[in-house]
Protein backbone atom coordinates (compact mmCIF):
# COMPACT_ATOMS: atom_id res chain seq x y z
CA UNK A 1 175.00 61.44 -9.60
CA UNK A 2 172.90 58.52 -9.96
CA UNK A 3 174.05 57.20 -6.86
CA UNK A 4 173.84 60.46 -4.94
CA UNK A 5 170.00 60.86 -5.87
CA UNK A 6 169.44 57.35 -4.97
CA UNK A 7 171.06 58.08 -1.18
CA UNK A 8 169.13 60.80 -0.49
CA UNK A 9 165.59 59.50 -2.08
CA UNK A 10 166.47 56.26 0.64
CA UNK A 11 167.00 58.61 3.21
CA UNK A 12 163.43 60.50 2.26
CA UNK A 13 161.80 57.07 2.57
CA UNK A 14 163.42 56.01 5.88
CA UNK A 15 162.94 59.91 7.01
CA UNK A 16 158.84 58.87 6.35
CA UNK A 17 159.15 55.77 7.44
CA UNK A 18 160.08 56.82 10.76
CA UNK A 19 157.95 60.08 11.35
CA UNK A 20 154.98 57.04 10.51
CA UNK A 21 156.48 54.90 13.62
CA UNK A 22 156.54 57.86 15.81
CA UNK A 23 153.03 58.98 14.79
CA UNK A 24 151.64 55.81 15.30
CA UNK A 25 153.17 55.00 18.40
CA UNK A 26 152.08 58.09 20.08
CA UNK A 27 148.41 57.04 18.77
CA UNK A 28 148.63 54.17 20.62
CA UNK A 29 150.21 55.19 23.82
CA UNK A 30 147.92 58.51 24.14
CA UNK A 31 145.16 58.68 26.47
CA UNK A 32 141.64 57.47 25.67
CA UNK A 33 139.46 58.80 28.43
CA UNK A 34 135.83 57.78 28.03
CA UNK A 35 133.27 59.49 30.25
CA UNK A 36 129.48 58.15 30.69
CA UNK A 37 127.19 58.89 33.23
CA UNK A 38 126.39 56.29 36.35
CA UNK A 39 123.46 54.33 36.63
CA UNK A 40 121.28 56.87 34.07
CA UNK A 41 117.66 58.02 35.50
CA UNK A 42 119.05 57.20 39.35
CA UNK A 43 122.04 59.31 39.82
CA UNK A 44 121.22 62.00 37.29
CA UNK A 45 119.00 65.37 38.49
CA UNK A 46 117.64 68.40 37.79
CA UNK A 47 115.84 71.05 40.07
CA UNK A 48 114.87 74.74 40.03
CA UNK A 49 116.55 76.87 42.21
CA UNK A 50 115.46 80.32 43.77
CA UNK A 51 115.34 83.22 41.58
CA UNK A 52 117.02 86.22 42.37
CA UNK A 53 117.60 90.22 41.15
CA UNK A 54 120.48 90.06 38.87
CA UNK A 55 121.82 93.67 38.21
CA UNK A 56 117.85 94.87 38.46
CA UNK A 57 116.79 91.78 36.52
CA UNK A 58 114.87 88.46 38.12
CA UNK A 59 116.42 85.60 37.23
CA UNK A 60 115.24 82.34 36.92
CA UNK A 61 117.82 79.56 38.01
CA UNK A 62 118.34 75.89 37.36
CA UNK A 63 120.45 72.81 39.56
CA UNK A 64 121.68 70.05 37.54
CA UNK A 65 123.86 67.29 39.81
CA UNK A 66 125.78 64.74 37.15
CA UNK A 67 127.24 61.69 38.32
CA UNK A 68 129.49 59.99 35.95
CA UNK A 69 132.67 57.78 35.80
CA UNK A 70 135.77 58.69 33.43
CA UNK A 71 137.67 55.59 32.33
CA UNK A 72 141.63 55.71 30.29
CA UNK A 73 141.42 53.03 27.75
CA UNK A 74 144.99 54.59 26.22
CA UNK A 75 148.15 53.25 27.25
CA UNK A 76 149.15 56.94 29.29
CA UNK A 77 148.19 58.26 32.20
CA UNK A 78 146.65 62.11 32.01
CA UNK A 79 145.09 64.56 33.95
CA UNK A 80 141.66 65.87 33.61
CA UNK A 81 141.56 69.91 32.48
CA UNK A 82 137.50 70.43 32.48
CA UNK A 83 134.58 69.39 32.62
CA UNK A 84 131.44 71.51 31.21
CA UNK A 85 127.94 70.94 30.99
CA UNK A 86 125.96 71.67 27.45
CA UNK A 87 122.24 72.64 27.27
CA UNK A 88 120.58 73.76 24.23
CA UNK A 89 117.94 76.10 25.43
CA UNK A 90 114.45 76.65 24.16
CA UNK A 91 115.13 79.58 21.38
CA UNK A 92 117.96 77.54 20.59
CA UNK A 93 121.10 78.93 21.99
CA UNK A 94 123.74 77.23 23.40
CA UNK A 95 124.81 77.26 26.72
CA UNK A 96 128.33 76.06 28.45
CA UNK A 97 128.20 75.71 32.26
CA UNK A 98 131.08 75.33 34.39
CA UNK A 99 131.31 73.51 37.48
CA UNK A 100 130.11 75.11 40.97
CA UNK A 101 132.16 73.91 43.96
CA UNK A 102 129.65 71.98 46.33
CA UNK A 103 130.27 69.55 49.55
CA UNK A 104 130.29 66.15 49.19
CA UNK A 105 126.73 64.58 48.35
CA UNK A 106 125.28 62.28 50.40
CA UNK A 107 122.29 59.79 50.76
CA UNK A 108 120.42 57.73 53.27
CA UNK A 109 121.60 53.74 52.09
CA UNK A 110 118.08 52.91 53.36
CA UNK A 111 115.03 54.60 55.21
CA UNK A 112 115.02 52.05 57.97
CA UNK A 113 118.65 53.08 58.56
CA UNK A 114 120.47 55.57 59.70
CA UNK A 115 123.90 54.76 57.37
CA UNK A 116 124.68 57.74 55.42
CA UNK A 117 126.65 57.25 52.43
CA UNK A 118 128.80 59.93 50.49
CA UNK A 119 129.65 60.36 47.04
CA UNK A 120 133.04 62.36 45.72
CA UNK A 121 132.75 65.76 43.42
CA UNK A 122 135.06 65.75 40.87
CA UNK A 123 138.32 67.85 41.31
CA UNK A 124 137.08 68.34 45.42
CA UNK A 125 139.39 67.34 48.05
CA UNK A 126 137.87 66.14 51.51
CA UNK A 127 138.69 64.38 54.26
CA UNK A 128 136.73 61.21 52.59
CA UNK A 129 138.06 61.66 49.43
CA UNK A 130 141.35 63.11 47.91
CA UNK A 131 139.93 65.03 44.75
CA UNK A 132 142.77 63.63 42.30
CA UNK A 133 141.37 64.02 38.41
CA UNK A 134 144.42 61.98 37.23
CA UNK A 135 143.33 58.63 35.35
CA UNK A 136 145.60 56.45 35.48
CA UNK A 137 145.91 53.63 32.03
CA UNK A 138 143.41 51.31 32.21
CA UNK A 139 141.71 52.59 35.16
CA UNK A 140 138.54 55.03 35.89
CA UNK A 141 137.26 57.59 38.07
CA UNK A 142 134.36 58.91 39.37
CA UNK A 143 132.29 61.79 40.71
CA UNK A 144 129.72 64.43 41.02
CA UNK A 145 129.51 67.85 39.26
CA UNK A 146 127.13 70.42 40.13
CA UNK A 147 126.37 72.88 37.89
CA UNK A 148 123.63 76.36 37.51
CA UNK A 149 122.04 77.80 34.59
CA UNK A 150 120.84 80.92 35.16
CA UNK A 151 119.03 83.33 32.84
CA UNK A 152 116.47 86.17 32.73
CA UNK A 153 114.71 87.80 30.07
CA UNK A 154 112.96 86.11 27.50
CA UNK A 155 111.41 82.99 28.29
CA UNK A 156 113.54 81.40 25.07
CA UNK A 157 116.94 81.23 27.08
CA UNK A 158 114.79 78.51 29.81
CA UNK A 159 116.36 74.90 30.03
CA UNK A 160 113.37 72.48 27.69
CA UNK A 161 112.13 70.53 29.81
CA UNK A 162 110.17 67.31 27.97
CA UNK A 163 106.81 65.95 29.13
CA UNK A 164 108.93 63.43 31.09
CA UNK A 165 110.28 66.07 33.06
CA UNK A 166 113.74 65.20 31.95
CA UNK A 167 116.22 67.72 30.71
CA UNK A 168 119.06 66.53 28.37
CA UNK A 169 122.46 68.10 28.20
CA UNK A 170 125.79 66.89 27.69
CA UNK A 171 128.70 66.73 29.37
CA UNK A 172 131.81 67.48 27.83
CA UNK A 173 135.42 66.59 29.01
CA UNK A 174 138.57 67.89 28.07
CA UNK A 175 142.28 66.34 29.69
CA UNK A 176 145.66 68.03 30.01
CA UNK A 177 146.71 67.28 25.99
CA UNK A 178 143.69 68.41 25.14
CA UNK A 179 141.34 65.43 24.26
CA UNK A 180 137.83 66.05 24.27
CA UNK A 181 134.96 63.21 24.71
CA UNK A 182 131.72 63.40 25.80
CA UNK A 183 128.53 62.05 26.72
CA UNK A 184 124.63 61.95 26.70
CA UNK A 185 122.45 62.81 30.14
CA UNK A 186 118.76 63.00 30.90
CA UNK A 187 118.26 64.45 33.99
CA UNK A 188 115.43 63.57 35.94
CA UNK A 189 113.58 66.44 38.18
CA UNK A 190 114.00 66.54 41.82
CA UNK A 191 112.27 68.87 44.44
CA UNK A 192 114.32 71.30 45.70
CA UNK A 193 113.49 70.03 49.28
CA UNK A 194 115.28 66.29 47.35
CA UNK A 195 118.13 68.31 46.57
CA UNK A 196 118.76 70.07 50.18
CA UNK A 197 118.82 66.53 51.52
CA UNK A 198 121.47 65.61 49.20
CA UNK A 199 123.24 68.67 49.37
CA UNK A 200 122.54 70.73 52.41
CA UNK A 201 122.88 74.25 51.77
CA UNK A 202 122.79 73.74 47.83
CA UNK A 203 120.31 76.71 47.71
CA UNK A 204 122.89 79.34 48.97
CA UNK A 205 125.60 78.25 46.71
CA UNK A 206 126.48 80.08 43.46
């Protein structure tokens, strides 16, 4: 009897043992996607868009254009899932904005010259770029995202804008196993003529 509770109190131990190998390896092989935005204050904007009547309601509408870079510090390769945008909004409330399909941005490399250079949008396939979210181990990615707030009503649900002009949000990111990370952005204000030269058209989308 001795003997028999002896077997089966090893084979609890080597049962744990195990179950802790497995758990640990798959801790170190999962994905570890980071996300931060590029070059902060440069690549980061905000705008206000056109109103419109919204079910007999005006609106009041806001642009926000993110540029960020999503590196996989894990030892797996994964897929991105989404990608939202956070803003906290002057009464308080919480809002979660998902991306807004938009052509690829693009910016003059210097006024003197007449080089145009374009940027990818996350999760958009062009003919300049092939819209693939998958990060591969140890590499990154990067893009745009686009995204509109729009509210009516009381003046409470408005993005807070600081004396800076800057508008902070977060972006949240969530892959295929469902990881989440995130990171801080100020967004600086552009005119809405700025952002039509970025993104021609930008004020009839959405």
């Amino acid at each position: 009897m001795v003997v028999k509770d002896y077997v089966h109190f090893s084979a609890l131990i080597l049962a744990i043992i195990n179950g802790l190998i497995l758990f640990w390896r798959l801790k170190r092989d999962r994905p570890n996607l980071k996300v931060a935005p590029i070059e902060p204050g440069r690549f980061q904007w905000w705008f206000a868009l056109p109103g419109r009547d919204l079910n007999g309601n005006s609106t009041r509408r806001f642009g926000f254009l993110a540029f960020v870079r999503i590196t996989n510090r894990g030892l797996r390769d994964v897929g991105l899932d989404t990608w939202l945008l956070k803003i906290k909004t002057k009464g308080g409330e919480k809002l979660k904005l998902l991306p807004t399909s938009i052509p690829e941005p693009r910016m003059r490399v210097a006024d003197e010259l007449d080089e145009i250079r374009y940027y990818p949008v996350l999760g958009e396939r062009t003919d300049r770029f092939d819209g693939n979210t998958l990060v591969k181990s140890g590499m990154s990615i990067s893009g745009m995202a686009y995204y509109i707030a729009e509210v009516y009503g009381s003046h409470d649900w408005d993005v807070p804008v600081a004396e800076d002009r800057t508008v902070e949000a977060k972006f949240n990111l969530k892959d295929v196993f469902d990881n989440e990370t995130s990171c801080k952005i100020n967004f600086s204000e552009v005119s809405l003529e700025r952002a039509e030269e970025l993104v021609p058209g930008i004020t009839r989308i959405g």
